[in-house]
Protein backbone atom coordinates (compact mmCIF):
# COMPACT_ATOMS: atom_id res chain seq x y z
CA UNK A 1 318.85 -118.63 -63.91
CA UNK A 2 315.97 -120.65 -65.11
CA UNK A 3 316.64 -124.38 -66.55
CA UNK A 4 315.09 -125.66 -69.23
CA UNK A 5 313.39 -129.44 -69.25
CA UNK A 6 311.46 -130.72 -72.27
CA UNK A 7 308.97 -133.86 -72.58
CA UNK A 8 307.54 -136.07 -75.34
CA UNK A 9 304.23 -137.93 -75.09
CA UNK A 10 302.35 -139.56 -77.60
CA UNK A 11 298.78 -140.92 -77.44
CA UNK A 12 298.08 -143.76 -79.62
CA UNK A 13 294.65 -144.63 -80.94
CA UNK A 14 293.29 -148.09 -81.10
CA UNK A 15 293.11 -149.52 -85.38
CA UNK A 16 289.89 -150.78 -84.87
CA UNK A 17 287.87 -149.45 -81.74
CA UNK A 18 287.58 -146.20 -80.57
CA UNK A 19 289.94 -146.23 -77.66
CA UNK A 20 293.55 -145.05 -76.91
CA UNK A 21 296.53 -146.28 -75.56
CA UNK A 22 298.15 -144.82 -72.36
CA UNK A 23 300.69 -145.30 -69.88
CA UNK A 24 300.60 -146.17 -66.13
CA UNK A 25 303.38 -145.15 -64.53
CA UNK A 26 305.37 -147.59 -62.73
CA UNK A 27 304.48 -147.41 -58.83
CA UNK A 28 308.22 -147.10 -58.15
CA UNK A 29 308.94 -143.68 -60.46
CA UNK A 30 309.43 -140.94 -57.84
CA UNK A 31 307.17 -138.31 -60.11
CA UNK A 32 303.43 -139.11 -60.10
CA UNK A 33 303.67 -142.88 -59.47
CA UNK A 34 300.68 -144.98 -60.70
CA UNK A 35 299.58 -142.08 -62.95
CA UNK A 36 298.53 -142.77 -66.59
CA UNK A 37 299.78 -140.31 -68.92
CA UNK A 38 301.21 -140.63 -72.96
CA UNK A 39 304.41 -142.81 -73.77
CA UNK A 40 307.32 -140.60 -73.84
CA UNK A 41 309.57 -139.12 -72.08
CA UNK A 42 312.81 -136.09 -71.84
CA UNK A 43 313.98 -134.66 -75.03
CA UNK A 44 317.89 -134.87 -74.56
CA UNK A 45 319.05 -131.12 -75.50
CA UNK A 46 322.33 -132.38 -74.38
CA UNK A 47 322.67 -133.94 -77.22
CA UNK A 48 321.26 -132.29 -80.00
CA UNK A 49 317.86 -133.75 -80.14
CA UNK A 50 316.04 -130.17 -79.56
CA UNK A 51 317.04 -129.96 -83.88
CA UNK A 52 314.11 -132.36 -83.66
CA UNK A 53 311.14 -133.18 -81.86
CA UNK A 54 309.65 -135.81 -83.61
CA UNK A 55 312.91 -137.94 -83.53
CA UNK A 56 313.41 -137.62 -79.70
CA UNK A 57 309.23 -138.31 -79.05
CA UNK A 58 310.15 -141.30 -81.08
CA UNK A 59 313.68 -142.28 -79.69
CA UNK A 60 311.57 -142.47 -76.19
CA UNK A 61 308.88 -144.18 -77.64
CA UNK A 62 310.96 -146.89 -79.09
CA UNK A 63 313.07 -146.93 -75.87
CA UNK A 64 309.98 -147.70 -73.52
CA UNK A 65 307.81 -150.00 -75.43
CA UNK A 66 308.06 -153.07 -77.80
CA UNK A 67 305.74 -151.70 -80.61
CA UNK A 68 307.29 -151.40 -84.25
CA UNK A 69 307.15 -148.16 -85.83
CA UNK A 70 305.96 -149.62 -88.71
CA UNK A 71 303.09 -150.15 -86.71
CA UNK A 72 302.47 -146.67 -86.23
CA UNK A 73 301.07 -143.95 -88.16
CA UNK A 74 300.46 -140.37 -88.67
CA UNK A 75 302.40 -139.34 -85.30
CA UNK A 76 302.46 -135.34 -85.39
CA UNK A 77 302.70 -133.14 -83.06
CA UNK A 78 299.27 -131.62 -81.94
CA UNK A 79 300.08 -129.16 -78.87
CA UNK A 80 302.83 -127.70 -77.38
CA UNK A 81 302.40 -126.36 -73.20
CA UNK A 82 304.56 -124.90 -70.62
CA UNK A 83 304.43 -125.03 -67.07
CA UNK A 84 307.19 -123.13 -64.77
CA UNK A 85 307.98 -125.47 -61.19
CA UNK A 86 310.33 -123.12 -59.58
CA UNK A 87 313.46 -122.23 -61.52
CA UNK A 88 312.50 -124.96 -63.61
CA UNK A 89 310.29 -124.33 -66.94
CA UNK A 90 309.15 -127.24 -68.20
CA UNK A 91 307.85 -127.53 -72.24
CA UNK A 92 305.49 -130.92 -72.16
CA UNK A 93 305.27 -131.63 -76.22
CA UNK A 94 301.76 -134.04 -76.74
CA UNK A 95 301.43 -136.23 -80.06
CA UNK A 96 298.83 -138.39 -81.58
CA UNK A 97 299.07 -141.06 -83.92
CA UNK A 98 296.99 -144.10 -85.14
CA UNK A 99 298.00 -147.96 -84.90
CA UNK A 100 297.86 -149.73 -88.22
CA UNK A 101 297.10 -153.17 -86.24
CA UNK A 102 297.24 -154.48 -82.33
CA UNK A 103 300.68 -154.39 -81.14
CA UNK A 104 302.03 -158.08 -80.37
CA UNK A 105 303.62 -157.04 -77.10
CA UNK A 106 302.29 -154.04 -75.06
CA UNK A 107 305.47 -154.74 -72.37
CA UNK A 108 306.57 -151.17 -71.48
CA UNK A 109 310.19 -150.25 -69.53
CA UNK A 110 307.98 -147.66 -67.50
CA UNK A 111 304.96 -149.19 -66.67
CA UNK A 112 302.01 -150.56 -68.03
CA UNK A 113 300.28 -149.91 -71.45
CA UNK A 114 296.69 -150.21 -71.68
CA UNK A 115 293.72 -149.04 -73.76
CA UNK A 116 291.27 -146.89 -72.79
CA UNK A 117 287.99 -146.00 -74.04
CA UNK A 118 287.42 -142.42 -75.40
CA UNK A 119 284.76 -141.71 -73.66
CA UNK A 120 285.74 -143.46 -70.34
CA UNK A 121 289.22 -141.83 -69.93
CA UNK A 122 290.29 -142.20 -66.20
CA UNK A 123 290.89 -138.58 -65.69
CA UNK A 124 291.53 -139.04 -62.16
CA UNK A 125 294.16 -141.17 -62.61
CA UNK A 126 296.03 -139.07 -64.69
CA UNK A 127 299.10 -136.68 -64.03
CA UNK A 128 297.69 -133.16 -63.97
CA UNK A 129 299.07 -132.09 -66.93
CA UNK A 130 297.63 -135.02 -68.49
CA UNK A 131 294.33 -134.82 -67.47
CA UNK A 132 293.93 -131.32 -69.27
CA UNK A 133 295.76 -131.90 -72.73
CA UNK A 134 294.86 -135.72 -73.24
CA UNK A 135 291.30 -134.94 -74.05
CA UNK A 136 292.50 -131.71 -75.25
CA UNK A 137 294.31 -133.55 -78.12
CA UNK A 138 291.97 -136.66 -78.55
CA UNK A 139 288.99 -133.49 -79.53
CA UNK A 140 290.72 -132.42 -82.19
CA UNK A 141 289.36 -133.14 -85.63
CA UNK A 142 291.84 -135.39 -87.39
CA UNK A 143 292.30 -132.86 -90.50
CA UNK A 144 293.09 -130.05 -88.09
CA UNK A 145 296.62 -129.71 -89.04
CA UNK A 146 297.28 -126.66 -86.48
CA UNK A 147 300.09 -126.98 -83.95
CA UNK A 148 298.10 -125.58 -80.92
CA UNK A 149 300.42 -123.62 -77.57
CA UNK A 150 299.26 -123.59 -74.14
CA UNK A 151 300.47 -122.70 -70.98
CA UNK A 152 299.85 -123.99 -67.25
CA UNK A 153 299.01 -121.33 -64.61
CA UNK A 154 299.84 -121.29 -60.97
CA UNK A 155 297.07 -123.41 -59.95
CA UNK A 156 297.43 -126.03 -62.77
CA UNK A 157 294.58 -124.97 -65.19
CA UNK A 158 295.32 -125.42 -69.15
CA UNK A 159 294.96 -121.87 -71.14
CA UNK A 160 295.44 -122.93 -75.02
CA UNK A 161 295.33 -120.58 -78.53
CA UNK A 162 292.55 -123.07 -79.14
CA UNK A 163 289.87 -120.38 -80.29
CA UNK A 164 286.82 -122.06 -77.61
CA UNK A 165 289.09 -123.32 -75.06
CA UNK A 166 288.51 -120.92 -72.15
């Protein structure tokens, strides 16, 4: 029987420069330590929280950093993927949203926060998975209001309903 794991990120752009804010993961975390990648985390189906998305990308959000919401801004979702790792299928759910103003306090429970430039991402740094739907996301135009779907193939490559994305 498969099992079922789903994960939030969301990719924050900078108020005033053109730059984003990403995660490093923690050196300690057993999967893909010292990795950048979005702030999230698992959506707790357990729960309930698979009624809604947006809530649990936020719940993890709020858990990890010290950034207000108020702070925040147009978060939506902007692509959903799936990738299968054994019995396991894994649904990866990647948001964008704008900062209003600097955050105070970039202190994060899972590593460090830091802004990066758009067109200086450290691709090589990233997880896989992030290294494929980060710029992915960041391309889109900002009144592009689709919900795009993608799926990861056996040798990690991105495949999106994104009409010029293969």
């Amino acid at each position: 029987m498969n099992k079922l794991d789903v994960r939030t990120a969301i990719v924050l752009r900078h108020p005033t420069e053109n730059k984003v804010l990403l995660l490093r993961r923690s050196p300690t975390k057993k999967l893909f330590p010292d990795h950048i990648t979005g702030i999230g985390g698992k959506v707790e189906l357990n729960e309930g929280e698979g009624n809604d998305l947006t809530a649990a990308a936020w719940r993890e959000f709020l858990e990890e950093t010290k950034i207000p919401d108020t702070t925040v801004t147009d978060v939506r979702l902007r692509l959903s993927t799936i990738l299968t790792r054994g019995e396991l299928q894994v649904i990866l759910l990647w948001f964008t949203g704008q900062l209003r103003a600097l955050p105070p306090d970039l202190s994060c429970t899972e590593g460090e926060l830091a802004f990066y430039p758009l067109d200086q991402l450290p691709i090589h740094d990233m997880i896989p998975t992030a290294s494929q739907t980060i710029p992915f996301i960041l391309a889109l135009p900002d009144d592009d209001e689709t919900i795009y779907n993608g799926y990861f193939n056996e040798q990690n490559r991105l495949f999106t309903n994104y009409p010029h994305s293969q």
